[in-house]
N, C-alpha and C. Protein backbone atom coordinates (compact mmCIF):
# COMPACT_ATOMS: atom_id res chain seq x y z
N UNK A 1 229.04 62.13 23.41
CA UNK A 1 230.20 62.95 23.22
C UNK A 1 231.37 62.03 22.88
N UNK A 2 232.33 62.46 21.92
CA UNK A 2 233.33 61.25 21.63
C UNK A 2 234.65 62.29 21.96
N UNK A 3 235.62 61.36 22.27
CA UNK A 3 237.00 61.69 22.34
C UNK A 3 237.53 62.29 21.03
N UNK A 4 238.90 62.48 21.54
CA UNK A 4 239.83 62.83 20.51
C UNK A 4 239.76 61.26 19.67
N UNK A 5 240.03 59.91 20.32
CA UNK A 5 240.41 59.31 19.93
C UNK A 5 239.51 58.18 19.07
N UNK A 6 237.90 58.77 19.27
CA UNK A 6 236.67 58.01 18.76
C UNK A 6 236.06 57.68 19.44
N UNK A 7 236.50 57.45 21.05
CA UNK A 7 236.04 56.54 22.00
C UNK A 7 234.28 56.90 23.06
N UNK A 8 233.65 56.59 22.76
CA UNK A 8 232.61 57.38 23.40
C UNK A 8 232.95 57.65 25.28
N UNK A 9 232.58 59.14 25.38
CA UNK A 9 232.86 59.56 26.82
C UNK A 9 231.43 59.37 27.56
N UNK A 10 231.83 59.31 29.05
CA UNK A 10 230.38 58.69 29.85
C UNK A 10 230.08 60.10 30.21
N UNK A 11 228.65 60.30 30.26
CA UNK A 11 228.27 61.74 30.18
C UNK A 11 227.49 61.94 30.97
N UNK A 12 226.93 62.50 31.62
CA UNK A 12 225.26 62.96 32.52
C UNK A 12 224.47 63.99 31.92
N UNK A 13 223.72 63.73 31.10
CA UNK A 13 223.11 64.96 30.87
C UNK A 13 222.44 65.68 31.80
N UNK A 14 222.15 66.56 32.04
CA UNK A 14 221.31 67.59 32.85
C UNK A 14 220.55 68.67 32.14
N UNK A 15 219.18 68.99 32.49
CA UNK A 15 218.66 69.87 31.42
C UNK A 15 217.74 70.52 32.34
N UNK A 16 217.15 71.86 32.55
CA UNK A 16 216.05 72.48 32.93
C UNK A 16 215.58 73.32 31.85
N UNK A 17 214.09 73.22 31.83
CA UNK A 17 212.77 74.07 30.96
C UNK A 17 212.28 74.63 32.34
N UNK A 18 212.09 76.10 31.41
CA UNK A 18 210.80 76.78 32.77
C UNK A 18 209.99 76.86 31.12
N UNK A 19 208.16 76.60 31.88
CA UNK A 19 207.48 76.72 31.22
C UNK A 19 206.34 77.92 31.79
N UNK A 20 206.17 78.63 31.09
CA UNK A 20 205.23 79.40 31.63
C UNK A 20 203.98 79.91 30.23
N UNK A 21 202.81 80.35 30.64
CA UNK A 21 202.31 81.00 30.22
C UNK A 21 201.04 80.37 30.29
N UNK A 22 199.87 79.84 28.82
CA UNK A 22 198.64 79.60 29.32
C UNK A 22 198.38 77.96 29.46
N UNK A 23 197.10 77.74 30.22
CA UNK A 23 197.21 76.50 30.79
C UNK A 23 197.67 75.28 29.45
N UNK A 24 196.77 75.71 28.02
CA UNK A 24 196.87 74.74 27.40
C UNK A 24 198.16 74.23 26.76
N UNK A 25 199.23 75.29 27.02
CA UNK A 25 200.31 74.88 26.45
C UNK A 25 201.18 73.93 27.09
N UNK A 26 200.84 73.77 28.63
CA UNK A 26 202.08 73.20 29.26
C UNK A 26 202.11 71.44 28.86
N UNK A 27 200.33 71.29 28.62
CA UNK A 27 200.22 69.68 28.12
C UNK A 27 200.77 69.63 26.96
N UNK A 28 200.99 70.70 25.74
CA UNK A 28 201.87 69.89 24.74
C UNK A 28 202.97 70.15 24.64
N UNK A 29 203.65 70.97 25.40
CA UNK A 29 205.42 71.76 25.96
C UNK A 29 205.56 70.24 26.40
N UNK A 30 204.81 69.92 27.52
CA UNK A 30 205.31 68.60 28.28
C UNK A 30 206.11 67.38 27.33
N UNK A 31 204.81 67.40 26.65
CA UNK A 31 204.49 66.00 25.41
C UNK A 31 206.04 65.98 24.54
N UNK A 32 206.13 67.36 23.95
CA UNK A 32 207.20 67.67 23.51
C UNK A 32 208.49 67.01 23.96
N UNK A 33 208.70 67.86 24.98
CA UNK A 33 209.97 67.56 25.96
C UNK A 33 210.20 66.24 26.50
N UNK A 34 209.19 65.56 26.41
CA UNK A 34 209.33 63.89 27.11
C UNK A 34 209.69 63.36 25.36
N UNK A 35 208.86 63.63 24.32
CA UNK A 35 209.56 63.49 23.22
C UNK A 35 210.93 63.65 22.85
N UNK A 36 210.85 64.62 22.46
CA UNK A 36 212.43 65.11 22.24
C UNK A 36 213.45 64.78 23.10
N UNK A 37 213.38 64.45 24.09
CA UNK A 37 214.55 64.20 25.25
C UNK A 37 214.72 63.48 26.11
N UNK A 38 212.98 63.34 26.73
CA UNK A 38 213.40 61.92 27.60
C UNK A 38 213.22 60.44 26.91
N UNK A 39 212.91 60.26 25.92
CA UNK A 39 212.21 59.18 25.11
C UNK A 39 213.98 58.60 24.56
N UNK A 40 214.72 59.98 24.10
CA UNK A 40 215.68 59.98 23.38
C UNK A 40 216.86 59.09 24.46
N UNK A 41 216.58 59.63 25.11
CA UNK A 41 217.40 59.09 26.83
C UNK A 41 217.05 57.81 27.25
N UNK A 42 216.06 57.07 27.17
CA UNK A 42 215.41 55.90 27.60
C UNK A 42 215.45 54.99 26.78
N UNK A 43 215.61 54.99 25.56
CA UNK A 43 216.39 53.86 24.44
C UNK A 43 217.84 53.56 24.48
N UNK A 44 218.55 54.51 25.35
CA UNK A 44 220.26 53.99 25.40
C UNK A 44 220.15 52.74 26.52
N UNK A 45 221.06 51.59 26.30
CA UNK A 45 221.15 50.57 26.58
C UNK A 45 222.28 50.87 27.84
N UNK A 46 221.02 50.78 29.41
CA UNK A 46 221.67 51.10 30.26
C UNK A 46 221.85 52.31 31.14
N UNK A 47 220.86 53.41 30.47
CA UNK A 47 220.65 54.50 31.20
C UNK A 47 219.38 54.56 31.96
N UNK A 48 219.89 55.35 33.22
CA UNK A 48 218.92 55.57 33.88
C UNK A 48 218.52 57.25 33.83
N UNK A 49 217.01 57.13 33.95
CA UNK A 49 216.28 59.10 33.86
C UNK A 49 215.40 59.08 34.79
N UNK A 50 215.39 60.49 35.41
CA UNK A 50 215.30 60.57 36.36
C UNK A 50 214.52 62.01 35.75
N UNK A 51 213.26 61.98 36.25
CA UNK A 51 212.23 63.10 35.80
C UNK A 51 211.72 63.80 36.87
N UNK A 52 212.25 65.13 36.58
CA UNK A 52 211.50 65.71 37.84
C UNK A 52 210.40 66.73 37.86
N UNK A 53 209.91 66.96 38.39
CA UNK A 53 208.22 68.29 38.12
C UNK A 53 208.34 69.18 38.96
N UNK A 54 208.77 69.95 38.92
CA UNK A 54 208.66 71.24 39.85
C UNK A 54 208.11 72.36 39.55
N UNK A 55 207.17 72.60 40.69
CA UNK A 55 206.29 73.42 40.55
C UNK A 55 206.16 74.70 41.20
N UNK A 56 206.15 75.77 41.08
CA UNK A 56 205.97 77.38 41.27
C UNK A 56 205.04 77.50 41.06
N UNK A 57 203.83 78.54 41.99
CA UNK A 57 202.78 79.33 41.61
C UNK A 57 202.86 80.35 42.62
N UNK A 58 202.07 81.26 42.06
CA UNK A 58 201.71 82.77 42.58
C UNK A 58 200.41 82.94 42.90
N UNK A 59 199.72 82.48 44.06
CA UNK A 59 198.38 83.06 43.56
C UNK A 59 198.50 84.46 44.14
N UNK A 60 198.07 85.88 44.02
CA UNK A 60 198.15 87.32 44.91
C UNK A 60 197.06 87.17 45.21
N UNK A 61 195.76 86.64 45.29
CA UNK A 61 194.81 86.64 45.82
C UNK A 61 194.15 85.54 47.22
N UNK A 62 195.49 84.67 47.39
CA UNK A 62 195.26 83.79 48.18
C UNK A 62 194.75 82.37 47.81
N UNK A 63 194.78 81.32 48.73
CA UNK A 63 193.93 80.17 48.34
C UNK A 63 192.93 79.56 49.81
N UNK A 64 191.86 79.07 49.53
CA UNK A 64 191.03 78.90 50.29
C UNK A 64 191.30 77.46 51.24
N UNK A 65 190.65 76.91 52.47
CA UNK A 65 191.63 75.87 52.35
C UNK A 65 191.00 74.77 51.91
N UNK A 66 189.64 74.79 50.87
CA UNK A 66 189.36 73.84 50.20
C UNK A 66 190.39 73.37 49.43
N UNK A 67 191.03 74.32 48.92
CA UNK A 67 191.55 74.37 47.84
C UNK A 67 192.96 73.52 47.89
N UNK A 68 193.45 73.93 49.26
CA UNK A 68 194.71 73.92 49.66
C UNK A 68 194.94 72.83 49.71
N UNK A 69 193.63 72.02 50.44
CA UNK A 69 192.96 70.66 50.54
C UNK A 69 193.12 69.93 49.53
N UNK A 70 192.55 70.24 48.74
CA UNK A 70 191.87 69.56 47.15
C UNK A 70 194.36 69.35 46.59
N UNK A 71 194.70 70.76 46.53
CA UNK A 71 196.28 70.80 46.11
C UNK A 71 197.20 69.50 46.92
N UNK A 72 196.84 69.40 48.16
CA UNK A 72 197.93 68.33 49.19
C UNK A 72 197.20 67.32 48.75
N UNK A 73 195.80 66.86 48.61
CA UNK A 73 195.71 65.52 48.25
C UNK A 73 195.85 65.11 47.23
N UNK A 74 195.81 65.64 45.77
CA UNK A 74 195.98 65.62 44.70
C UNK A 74 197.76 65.30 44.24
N UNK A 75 198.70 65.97 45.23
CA UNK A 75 200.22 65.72 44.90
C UNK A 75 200.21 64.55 45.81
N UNK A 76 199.44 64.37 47.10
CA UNK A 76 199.99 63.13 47.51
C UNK A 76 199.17 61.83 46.20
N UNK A 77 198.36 61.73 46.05
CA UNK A 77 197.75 60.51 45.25
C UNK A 77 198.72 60.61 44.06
N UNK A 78 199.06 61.49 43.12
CA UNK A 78 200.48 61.39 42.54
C UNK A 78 201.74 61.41 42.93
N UNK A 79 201.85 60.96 44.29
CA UNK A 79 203.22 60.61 44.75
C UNK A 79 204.13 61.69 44.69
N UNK A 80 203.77 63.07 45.06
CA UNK A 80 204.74 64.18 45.06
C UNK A 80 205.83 63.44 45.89
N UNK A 81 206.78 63.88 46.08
CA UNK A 81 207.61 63.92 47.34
C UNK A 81 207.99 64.97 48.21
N UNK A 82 208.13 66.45 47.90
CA UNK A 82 207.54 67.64 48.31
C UNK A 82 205.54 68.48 48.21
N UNK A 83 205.57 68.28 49.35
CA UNK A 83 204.19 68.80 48.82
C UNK A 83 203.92 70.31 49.96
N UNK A 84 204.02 70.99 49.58
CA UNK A 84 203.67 72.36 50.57
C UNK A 84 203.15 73.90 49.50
N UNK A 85 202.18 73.72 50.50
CA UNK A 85 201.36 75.22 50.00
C UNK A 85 201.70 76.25 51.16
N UNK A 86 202.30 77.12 51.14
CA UNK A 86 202.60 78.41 51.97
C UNK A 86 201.68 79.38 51.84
């Protein structure tokens, strides 16, 4: 963003995507968005990005606690920092 006067202003960007719909899209929505924006962000000389994943689901049918199992160990071995199934 530049001034009135030319001068570049110090900025923070902030951005949220909700992605929804079928499984195969979210791997190239992702691909996209780390393209287009965080890639774009990570070549300025001196910035720091800060990526975050947040996750929502619905199951109405419940989850088993294999499953629930299989979900907490899977975010811990990727280093979630929130990890809870309700």
């Amino acid at each position: 963003m530049l001034s009135k006067n030319g001068m570049l202003l110090k900025c923070s960007p902030h951005t949220v995507v909700r992605l929804r719909g079928c499984r195969a899209r979210y791997s190239s929505r992702t691909k996209s968005i780390v393209e287009a924006i965080v890639e774009q962000l990570t070549t300025l000389q001196g910035a720091e990005v800060t990526l975050r994943l947040e996750i929502d689901a619905e199951v109405a049918s419940g989850l088993d606690r294999s499953k629930v199992r299989t979900l907490l160990e899977n975010a811990n071995t990727l280093n979630f920092i929130d990890k809870v199934v309700k």
